[in-house]
Protein backbone atom coordinates (compact mmCIF):
# COMPACT_ATOMS: atom_id res chain seq x y z
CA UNK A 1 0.00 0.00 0.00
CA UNK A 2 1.50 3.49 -0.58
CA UNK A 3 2.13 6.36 1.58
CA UNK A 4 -1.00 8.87 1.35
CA UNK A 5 0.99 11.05 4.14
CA UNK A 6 4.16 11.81 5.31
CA UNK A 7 4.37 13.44 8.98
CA UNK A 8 7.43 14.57 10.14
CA UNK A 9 8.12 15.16 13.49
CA UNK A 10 9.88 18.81 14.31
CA UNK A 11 12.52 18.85 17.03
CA UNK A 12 15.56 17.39 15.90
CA UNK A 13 13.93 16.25 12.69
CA UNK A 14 13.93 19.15 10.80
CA UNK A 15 15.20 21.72 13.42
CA UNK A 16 18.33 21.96 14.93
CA UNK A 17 16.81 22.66 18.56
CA UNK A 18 19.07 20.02 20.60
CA UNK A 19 21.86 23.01 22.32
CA UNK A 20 18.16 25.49 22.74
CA UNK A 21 16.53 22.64 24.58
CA UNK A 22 19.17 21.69 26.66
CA UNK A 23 20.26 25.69 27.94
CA UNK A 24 16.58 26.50 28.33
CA UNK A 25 16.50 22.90 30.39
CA UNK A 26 19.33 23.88 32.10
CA UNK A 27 18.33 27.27 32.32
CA UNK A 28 14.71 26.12 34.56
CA UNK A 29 16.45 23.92 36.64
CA UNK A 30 16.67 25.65 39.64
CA UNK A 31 13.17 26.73 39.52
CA UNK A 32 11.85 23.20 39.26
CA UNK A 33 14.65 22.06 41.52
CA UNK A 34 15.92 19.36 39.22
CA UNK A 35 19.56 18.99 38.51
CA UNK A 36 21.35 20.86 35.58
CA UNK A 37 22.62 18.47 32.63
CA UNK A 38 25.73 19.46 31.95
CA UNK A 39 27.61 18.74 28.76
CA UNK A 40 29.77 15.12 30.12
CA UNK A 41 26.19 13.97 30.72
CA UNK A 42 24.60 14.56 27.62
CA UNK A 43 25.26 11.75 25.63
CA UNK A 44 24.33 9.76 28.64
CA UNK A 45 20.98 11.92 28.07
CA UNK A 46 20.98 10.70 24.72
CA UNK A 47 20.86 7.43 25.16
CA UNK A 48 17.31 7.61 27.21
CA UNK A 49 13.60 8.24 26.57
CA UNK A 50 11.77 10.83 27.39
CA UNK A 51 10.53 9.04 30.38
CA UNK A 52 13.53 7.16 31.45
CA UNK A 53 15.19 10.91 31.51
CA UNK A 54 11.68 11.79 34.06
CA UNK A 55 12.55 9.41 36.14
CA UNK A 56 16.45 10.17 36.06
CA UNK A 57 15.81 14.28 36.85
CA UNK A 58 12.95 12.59 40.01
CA UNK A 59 10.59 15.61 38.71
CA UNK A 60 7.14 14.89 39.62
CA UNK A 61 4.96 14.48 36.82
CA UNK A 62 2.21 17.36 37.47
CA UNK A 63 5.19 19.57 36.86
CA UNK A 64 6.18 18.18 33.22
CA UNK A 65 3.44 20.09 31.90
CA UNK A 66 4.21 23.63 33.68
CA UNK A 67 7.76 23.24 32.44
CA UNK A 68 6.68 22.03 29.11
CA UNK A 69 4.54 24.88 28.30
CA UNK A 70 7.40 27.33 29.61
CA UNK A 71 10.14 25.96 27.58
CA UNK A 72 8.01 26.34 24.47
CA UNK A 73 7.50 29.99 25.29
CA UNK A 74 11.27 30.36 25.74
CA UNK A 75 11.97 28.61 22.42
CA UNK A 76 9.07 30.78 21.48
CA UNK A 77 11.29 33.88 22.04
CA UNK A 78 14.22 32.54 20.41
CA UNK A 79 12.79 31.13 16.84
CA UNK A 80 14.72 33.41 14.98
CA UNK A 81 17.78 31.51 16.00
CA UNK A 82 16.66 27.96 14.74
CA UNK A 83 18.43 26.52 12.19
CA UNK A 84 17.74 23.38 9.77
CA UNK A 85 18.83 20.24 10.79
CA UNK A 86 19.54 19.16 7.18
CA UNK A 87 20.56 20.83 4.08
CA UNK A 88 18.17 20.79 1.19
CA UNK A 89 14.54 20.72 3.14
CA UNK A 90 13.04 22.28 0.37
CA UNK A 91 14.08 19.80 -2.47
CA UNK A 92 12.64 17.07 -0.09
CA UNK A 93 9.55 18.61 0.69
CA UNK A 94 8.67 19.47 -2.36
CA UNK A 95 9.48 15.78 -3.70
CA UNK A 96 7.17 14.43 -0.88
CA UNK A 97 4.51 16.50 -1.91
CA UNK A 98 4.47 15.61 -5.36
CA UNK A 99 4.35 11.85 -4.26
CA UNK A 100 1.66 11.73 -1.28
CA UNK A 101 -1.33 13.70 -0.78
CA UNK A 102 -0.40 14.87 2.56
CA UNK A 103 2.90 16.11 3.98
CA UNK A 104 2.95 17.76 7.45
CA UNK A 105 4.20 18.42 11.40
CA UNK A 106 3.30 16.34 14.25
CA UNK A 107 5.31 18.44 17.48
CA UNK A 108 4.85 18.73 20.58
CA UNK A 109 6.31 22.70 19.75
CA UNK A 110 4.63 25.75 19.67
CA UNK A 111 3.00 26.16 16.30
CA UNK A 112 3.73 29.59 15.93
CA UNK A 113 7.58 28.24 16.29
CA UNK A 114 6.96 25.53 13.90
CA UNK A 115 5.20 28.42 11.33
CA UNK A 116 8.11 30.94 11.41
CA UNK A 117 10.69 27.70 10.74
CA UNK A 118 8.96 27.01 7.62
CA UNK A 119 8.51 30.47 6.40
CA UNK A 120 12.06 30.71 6.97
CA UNK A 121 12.97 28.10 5.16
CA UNK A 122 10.83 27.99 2.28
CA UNK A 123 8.74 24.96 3.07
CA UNK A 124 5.89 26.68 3.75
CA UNK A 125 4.22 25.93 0.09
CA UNK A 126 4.89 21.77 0.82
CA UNK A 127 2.92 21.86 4.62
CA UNK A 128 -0.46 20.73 4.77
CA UNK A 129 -0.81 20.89 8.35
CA UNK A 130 0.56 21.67 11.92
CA UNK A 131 -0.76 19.91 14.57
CA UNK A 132 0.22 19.93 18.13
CA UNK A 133 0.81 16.56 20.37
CA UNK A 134 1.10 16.36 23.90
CA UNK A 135 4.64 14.57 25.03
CA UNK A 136 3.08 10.97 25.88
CA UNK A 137 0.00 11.16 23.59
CA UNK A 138 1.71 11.01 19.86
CA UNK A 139 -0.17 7.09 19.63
CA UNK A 140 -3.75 8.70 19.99
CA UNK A 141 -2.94 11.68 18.16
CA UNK A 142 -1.46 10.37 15.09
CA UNK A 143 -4.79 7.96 15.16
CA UNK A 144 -6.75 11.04 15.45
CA UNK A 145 -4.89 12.44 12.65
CA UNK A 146 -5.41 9.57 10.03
CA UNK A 147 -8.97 10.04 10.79
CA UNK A 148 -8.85 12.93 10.20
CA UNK A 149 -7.43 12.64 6.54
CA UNK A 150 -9.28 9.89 6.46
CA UNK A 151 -6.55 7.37 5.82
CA UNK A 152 -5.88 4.18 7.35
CA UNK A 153 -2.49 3.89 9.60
CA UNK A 154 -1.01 2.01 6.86
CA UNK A 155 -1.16 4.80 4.64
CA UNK A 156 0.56 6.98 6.91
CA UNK A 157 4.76 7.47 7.22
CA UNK A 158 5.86 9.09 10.90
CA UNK A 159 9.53 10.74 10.72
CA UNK A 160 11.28 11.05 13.88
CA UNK A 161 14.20 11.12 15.99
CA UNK A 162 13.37 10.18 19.12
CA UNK A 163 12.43 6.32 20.84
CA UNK A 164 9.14 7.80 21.95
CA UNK A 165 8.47 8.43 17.99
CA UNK A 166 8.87 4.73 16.96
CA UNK A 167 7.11 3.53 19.98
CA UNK A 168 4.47 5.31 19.29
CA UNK A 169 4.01 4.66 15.76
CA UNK A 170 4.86 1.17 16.05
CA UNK A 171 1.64 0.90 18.68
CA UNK A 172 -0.21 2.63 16.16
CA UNK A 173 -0.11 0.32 12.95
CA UNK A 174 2.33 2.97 11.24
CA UNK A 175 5.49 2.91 9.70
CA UNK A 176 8.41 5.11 10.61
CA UNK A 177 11.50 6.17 9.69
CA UNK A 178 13.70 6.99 12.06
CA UNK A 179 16.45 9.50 11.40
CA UNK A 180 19.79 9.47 12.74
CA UNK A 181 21.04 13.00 13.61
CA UNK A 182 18.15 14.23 15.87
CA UNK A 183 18.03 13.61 19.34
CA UNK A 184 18.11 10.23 20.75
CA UNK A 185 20.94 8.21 19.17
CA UNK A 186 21.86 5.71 16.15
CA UNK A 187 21.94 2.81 18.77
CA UNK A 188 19.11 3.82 20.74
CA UNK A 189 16.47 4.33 17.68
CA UNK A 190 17.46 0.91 16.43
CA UNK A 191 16.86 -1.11 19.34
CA UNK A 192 13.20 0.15 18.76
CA UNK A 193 12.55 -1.47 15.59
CA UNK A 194 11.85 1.58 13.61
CA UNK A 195 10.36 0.32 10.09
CA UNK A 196 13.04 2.05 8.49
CA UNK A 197 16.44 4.09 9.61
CA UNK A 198 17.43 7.15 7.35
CA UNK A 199 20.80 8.71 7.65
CA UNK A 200 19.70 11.80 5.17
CA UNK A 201 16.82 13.06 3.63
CA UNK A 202 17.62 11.51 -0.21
CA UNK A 203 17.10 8.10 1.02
CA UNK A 204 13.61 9.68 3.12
CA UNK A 205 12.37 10.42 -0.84
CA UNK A 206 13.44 7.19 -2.42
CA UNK A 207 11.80 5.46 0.48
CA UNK A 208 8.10 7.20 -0.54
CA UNK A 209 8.75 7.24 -3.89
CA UNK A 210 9.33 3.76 -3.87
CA UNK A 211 6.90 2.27 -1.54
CA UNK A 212 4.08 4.35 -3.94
CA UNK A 213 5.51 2.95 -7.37
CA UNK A 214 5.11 -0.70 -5.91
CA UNK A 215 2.65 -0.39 -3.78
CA UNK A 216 2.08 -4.29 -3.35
CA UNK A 217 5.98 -3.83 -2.12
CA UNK A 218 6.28 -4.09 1.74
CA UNK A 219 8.64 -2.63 3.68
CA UNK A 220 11.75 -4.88 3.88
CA UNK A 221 11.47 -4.28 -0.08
CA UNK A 222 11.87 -1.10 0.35
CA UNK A 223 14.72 -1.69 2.63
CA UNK A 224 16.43 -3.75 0.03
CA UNK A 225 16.06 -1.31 -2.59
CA UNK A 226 17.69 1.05 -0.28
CA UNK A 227 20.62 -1.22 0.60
CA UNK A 228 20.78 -1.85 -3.14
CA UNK A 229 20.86 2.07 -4.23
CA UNK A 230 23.21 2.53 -1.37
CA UNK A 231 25.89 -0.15 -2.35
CA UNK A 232 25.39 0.92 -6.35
CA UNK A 233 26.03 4.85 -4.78
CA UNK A 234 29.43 3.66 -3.02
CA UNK A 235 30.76 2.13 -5.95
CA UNK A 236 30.41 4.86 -8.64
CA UNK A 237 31.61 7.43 -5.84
């Protein structure tokens, strides 16, 4: 079956937030009296989910929310500071639109953050829609969501970066690529299981394009053709 949607998700994904979020963590700690991560630590950091990192700070949960919500407005303050993740957004965007009939944001960001990133970066014309997620509910949103387009989960491609983002999705009944050079790491993603792992945003289109010129073709064809376009790549480089 082939991909009706593409949803990508925002921090880390397509925007370099990872040094923002961590000095605006850092930045809150001593108001919610949790411990600073300082930069031996991160990659420790790294390494966990969003709730093993909960449990690790011992910050009670009715306060995720409150610091949540004031981290966004911080980031909020900064947006003209955020920077692309990967070079060529456009290109890809505009090669995902041509292929699906949906191609848009899933964050748990600030939309107006997530609006001034793509009118920044020219992606604007490629977004169909932003829509807002809290930090433990991306399952029953991205359900909501393909009901929404009214698409089954099958139709639907999650991009992500983080363990919570293939969990999720894998709960869900949808596929997802899971991208290498956001915030949790290589290692980390792949003990998940994502359906696929993307080191760049090329191999992102050839996935869709793929999957929706053979769309009998399940994923571990995909993942061959990959490996295959990969190996034929190395050789003539």
């Amino acid at each position: 079956m082939s991909y009706r949607c593409v949803c990508f998700d925002f921090d880390g994904t397509l925007a370099d937030t990872e040094g923002m979020v961590f000095r605006i963590f850092n930045e809150l700690a001593k108001k919610y009296h949790y411990a600073p991560i300082d930069t031996s630590r991160r990659d420790m950091i790294k390494e966990m989910s969003a709730q093993d990192i909960l449990r690790h700070m011992n910050l009670p949960f009715y306060q995720v929310f409150r610091l949540m919500a004031e981290g966004r407005k911080h980031m909020r303050n900064q947006q003209e500071d955020i920077v692309a993740i990967q070079e060529n957004l456009p290109e890809a965007f505009a090669a995902i639109a041509k292929l699906t009939d949906y191609c848009g944001i899933l964050t748990s960001n600030s939309e107006d953050t997530v609006r001034n990133f793509l009118w920044t970066h020219q992606l604007t014309p490629y977004v169909d829609f932003v829509e807002g997620a809290a930090l433990f509910s991306k399952k029953r949103k991205l359900l909501k969501l393909c009901r929404k387009l009214r698409i089954s989960p099958s139709q639907m491609l999650y991009v992500g970066d983080e363990t919570r983002d293939v969990r999720a999705c894998r709960e869900a009944g949808i596929d997802v690529a899971a991208v290498d050079w956001g915030y949790n790491t290589k290692q980390a993603l792949a003990k998940c299981g994502p359906t696929y792992e993307v080191s760049d945003m090329a191999t992102l289109v050839q996935i869709v394009a793929y999957r929706n010129r053979n769309q009998e073709a399940g994923p571990e064809k995909a993942r061959r053709y990959i490996r295959r376009m990969r190996k034929k790549q190395h050789r003539t480089s």
